[in-house]
Protein backbone atom coordinates (compact mmCIF):
# COMPACT_ATOMS: atom_id res chain seq x y z
CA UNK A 1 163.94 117.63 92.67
CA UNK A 2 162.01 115.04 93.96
CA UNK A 3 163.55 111.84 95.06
CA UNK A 4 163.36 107.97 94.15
CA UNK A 5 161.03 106.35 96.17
CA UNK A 6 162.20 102.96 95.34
CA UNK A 7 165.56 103.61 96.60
CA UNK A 8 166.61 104.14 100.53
CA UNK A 9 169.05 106.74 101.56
CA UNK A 10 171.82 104.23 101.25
CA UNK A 11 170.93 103.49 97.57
CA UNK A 12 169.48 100.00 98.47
CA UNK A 13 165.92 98.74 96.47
CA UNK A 14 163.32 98.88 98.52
CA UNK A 15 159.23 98.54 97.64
CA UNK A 16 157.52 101.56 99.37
CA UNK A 17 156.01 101.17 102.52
CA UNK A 18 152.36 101.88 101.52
CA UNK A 19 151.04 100.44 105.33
CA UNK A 20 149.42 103.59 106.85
CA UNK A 21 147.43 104.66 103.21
CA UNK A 22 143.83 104.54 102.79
CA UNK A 23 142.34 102.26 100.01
CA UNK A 24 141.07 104.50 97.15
CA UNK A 25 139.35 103.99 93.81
CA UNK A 26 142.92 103.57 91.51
CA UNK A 27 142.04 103.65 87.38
CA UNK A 28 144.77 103.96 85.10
CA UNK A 29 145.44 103.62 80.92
CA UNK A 30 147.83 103.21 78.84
CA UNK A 31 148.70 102.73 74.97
CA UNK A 32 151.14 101.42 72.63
CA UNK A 33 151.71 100.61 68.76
CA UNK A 34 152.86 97.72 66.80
CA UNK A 35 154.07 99.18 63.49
CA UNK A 36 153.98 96.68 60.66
CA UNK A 37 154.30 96.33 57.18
CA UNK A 38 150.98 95.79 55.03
CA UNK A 39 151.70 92.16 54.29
CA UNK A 40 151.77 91.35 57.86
CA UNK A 41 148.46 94.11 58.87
CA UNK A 42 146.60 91.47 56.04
CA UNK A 43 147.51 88.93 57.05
CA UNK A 44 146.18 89.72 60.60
CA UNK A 45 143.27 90.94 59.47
CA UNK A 46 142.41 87.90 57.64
CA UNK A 47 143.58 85.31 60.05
CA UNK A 48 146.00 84.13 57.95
CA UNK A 49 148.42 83.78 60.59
CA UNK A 50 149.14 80.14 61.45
CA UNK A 51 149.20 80.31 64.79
CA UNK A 52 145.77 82.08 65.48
CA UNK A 53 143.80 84.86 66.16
CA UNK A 54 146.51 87.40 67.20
CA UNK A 55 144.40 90.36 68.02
CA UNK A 56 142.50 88.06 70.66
CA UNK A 57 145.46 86.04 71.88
CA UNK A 58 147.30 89.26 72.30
CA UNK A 59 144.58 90.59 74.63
CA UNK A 60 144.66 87.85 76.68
CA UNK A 61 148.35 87.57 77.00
CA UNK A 62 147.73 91.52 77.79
CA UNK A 63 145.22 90.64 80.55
CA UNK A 64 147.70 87.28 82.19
CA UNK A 65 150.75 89.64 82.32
CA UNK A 66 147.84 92.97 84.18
CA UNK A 67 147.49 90.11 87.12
CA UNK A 68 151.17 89.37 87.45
CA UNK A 69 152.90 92.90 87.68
CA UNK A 70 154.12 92.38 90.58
CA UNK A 71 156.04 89.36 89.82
CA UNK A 72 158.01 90.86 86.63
CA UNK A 73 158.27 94.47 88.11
CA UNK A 74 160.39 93.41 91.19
CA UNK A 75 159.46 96.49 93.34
CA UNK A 76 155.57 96.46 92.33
CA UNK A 77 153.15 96.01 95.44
CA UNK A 78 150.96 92.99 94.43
CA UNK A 79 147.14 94.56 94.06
CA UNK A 80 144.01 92.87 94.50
CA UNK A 81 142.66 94.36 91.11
CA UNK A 82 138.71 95.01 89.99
CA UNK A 83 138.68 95.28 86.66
CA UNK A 84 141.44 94.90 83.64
CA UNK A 85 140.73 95.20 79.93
CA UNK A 86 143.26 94.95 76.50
CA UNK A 87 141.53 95.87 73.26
CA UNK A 88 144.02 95.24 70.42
CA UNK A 89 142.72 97.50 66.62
CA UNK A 90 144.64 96.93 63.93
CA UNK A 91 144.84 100.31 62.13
CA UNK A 92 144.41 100.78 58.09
CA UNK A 93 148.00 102.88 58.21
CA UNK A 94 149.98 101.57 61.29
CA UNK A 95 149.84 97.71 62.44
CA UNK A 96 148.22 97.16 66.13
CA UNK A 97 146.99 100.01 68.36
CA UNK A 98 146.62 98.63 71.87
CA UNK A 99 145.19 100.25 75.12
CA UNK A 100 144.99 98.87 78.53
CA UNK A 101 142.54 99.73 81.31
CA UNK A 102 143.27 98.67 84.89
CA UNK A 103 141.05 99.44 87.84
CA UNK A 104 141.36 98.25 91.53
CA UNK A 105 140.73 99.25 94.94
CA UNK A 106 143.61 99.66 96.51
CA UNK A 107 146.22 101.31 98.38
CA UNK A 108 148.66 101.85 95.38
CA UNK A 109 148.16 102.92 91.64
CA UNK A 110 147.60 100.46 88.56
CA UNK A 111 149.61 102.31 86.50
CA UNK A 112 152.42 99.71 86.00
CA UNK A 113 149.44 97.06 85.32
CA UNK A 114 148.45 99.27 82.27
CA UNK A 115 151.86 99.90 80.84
CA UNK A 116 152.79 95.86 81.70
CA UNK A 117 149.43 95.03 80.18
CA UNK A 118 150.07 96.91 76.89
CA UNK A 119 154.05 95.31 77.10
CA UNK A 120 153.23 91.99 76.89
CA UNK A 121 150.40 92.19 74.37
CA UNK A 122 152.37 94.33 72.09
CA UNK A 123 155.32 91.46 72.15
CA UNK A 124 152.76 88.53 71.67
CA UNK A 125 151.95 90.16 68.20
CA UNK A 126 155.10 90.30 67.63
CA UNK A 127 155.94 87.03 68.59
CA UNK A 128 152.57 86.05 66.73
CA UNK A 129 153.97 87.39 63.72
CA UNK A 130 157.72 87.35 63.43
CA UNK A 131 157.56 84.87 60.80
CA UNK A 132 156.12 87.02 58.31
CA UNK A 133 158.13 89.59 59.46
CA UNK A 134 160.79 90.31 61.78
CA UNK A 135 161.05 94.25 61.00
CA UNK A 136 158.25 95.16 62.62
CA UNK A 137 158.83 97.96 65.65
CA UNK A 138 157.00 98.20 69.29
CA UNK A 139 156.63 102.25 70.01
CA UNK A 140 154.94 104.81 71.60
CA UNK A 141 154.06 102.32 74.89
CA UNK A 142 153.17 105.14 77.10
CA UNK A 143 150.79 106.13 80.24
CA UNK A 144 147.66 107.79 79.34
CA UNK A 145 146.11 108.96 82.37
CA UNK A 146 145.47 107.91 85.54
CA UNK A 147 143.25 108.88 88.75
CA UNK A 148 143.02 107.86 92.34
CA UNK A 149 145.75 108.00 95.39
CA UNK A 150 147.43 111.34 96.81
CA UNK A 151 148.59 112.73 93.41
CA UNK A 152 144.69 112.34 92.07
CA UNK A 153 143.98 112.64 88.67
CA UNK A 154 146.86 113.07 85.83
CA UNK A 155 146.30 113.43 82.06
CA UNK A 156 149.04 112.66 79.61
CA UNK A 157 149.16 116.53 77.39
CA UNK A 158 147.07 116.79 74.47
CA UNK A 159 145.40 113.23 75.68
CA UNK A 160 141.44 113.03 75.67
CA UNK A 161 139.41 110.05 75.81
CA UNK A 162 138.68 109.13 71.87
CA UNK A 163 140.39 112.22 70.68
CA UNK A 164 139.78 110.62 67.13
CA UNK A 165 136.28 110.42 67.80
CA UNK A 166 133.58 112.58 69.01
CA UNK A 167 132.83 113.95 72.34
CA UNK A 168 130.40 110.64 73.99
CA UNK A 169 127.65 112.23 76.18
CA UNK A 170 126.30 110.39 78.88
CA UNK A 171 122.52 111.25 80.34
CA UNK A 172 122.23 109.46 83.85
CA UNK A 173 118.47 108.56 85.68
CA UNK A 174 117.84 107.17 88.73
CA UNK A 175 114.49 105.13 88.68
CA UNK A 176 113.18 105.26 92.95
CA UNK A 177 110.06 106.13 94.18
CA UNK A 178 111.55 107.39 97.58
CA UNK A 179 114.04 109.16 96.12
CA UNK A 180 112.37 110.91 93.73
CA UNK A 181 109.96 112.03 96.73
CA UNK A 182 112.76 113.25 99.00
CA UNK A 183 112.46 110.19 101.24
CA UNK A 184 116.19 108.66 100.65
CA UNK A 185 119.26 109.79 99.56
CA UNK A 186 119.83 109.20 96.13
CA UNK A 187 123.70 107.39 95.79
CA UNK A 188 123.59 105.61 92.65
CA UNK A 189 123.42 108.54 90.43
CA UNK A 190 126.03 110.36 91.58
CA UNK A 191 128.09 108.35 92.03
CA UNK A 192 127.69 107.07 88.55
CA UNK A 193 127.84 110.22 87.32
CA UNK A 194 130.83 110.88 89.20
CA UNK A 195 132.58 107.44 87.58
CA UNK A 196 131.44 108.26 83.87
CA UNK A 197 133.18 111.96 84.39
CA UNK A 198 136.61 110.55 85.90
CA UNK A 199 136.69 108.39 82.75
CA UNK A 200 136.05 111.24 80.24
CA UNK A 201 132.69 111.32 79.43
CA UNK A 202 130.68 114.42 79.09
CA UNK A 203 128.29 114.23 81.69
CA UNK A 204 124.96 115.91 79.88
CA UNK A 205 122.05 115.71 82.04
CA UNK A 206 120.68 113.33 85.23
CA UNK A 207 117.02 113.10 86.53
CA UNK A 208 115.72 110.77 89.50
CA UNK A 209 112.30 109.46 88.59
CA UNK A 210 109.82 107.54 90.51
CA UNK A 211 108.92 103.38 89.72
CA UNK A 212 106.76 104.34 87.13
CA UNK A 213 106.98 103.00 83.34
CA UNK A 214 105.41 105.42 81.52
CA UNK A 215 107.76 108.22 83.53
CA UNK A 216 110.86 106.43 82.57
CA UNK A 217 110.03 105.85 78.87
CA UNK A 218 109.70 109.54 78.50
CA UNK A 219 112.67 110.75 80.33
CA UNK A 220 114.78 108.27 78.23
CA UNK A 221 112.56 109.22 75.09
CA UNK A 222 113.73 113.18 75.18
CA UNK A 223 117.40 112.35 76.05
CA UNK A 224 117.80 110.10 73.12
CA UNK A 225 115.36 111.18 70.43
CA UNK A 226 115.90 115.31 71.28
CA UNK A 227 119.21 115.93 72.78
CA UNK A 228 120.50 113.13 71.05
CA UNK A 229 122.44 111.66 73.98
CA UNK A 230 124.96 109.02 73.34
CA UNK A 231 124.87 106.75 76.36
CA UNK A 232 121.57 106.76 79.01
CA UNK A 233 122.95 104.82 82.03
CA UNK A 234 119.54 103.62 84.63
CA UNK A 235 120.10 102.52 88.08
CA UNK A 236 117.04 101.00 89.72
CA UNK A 237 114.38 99.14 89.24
CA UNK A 238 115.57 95.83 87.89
CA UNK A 239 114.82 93.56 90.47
CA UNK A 240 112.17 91.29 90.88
CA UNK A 241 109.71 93.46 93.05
CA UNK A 242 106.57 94.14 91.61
CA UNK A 243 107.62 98.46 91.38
CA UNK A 244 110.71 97.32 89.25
CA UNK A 245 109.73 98.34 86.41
CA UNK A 246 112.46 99.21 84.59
CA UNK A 247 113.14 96.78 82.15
CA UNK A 248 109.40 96.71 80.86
CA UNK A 249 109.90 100.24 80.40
CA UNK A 250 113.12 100.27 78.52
CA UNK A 251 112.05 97.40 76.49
CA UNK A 252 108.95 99.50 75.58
CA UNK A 253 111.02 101.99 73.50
CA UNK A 254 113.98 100.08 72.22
CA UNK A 255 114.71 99.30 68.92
CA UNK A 256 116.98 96.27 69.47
CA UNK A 257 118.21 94.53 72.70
CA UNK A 258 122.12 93.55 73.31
CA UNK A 259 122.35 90.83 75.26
CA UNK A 260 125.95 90.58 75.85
CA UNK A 261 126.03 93.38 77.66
CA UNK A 262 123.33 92.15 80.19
CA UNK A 263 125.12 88.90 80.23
CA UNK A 264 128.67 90.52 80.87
CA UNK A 265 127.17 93.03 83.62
CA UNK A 266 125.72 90.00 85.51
CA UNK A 267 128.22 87.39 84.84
CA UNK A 268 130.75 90.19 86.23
CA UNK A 269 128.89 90.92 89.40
CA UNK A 270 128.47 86.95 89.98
CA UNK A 271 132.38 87.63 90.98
CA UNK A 272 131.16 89.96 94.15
CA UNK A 273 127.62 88.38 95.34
CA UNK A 274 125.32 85.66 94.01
CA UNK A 275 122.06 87.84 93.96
CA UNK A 276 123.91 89.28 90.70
CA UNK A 277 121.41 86.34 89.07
CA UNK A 278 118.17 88.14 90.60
CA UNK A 279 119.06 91.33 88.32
CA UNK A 280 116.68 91.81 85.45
CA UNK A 281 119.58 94.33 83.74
CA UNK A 282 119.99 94.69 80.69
CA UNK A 283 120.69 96.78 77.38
CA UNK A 284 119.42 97.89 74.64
CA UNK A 285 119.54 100.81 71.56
CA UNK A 286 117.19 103.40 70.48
CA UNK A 287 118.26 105.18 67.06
CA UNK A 288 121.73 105.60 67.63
CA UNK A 289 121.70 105.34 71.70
CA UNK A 290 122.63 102.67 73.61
CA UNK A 291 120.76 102.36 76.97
CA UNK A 292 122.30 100.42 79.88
CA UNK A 293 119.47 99.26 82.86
CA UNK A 294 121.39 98.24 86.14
CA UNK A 295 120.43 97.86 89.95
CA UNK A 296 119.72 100.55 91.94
CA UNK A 297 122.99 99.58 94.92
CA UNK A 298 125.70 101.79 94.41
CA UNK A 299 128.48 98.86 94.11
CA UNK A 300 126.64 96.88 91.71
CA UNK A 301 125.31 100.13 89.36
CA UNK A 302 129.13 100.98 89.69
CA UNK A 303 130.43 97.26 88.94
CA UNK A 304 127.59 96.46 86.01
CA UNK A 305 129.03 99.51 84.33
CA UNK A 306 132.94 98.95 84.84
CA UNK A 307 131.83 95.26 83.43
CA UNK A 308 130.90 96.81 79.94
CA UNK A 309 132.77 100.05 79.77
CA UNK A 310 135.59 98.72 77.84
CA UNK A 311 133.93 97.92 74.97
CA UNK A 312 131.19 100.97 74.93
CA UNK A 313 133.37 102.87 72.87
CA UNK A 314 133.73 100.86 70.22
CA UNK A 315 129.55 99.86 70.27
CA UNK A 316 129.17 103.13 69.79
CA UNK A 317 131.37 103.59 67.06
CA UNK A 318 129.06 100.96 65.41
CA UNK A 319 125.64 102.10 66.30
CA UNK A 320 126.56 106.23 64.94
CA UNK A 321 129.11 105.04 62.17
CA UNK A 322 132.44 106.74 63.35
CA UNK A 323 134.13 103.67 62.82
CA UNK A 324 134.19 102.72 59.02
CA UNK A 325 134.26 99.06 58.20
CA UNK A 326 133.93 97.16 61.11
CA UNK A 327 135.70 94.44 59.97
CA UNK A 328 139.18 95.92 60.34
């Protein structure tokens, strides 16, 4: 049976020495429910709460309480985190479905920054709404999966990524004349390819093409239009040399640019280095697609994508009409 770590051989608390481990990649995610009765779900969904938005408050409150773990967990290491995300849904038959995502590079897991993060939004609702109704229940706040550390990757049973949705496949391309030719290691990709598989994606296809706009139209032209891929991620060729091409080409075959996205990826990399303001990334849809552009480094491809990735799921929902009514 294995033992408490958080308790010495005497039976004192103690927080685990983590000194001598290596900083790893640490992702974890979490859920939980806020069952409700109808009157309250409507009057949530039409902001007829008088003290706000609850849904958005509630993800903030989610996000606060992801940064201070360690200070309400009393034996939680204090993390230097990389990315944190609370998307509150109200659902037509339950109340408030909430997830957390946590990601940081660290020498410790997250996972107690996804379960806190889900915690504290779950109670703001119900703070939020306990005037309506005080019989409404907080369940079901539980760990999803996480990856990263000694104990790598652990799935909850019967868990997959968007189980009530279908399977997103991802197509990645790496746009670099050397690398295409042989002449330099290609990192990017891979690497994005290996992020977009750890997360639950089906990885579908990847290509490395050279600097050339007509090549890169038609690689992302068969993904989307004949295999129908859900999600073409680019590294490469969005800077400002005069072979970065990669926007013109993109642009050349969308249908309709989303600027948010472009904003969030570079507004989020602004937090690492200020040449996040030289990127020309961006994003864009093509039938029912969405194509992401980003640089061709493998920390910023990598960071542009963790930027967006909590929200991806639910774009797509929109663009292929898995979701319903938006609205709700």
């Amino acid at each position: 049976m294995s033992k408490f770590t958080h308790i010495d051989d005497e039976g004192h608390p103690r927080m685990v020495d983590v000194g001598g481990k290596p900083r790893t990649d640490r992702a974890a995610e979490a859920e939980g429910w806020v069952l409700m009765s109808d009157k309250v779900r409507d009057a949530v969904a039409e902001g007829g709460n008088r003290k706000g938005d609850v849904l958005r408050i509630a993800e903030l409150a989610g996000i606060s309480a992801i940064k201070k773990t360690s200070d309400l967990i009393p034996l939680c290491h204090p993390l230097r985190l990389d990315h944190g995300a609370v998307i509150c849904r109200l659902d037509p038959d339950k109340g408030v479905h909430i997830t957390c995502k946590v990601k940081a590079g660290d020498v410790t897991g997250v996972e107690m920054e996804a379960l806190t993060g889900v915690s504290v939004a779950a109670l703001t609702v119900y703070d939020m709404c306990k005037a309506v109704d005080k019989g409404m229940e907080i369940q079901g706040v539980r760990l999803l999966k996480k990856s990263g550390g000694k104990s790598g990757k652990w799935t909850r049973d019967g868990f997959e990524r968007g189980s009530d949705l279908p399977e997103i496949t991802v197509a990645v391309l790496t746009v670099s004349d050397k690398g295409s030719q042989g002449e330099r290691e290609d990192r990017s990709g891979p690497a994005l390819c290996r992020t977009v598989e750890e997360l639950g994606y089906r990885l579908q296809d990847r290509a490395i093409v050279p600097d050339e706009k007509d090549v890169i139209a038609d690689r992302i032209v068969k993904w989307v239009d004949e295999e129908d891929v859900h999600i073409v991620l680019i590294t490469g060729g969005t800077g400002l040399s005069s072979r970065d091409v990669t926007p013109e080409a993109v642009m050349s075959i969308a249908d309709r640019e989303v600027p948010g996205l472009g904003e969030r990826m570079r507004s989020y990399s602004l937090n690492f280095t200020d040449r996040a303001v030289l990127s020309r990334g961006l994003a864009v849809t093509r039938g029912r697609s969405l194509i992401l552009a980003m640089p061709g480094s493998v920390r910023g491809a990598i960071q542009c994508f963790q930027a967006v990735e909590s929200v991806i799921g639910h774009g797509l929902e929109t663009l292929r009409g898995w979701s319903g009514d938006c609205g709700n």
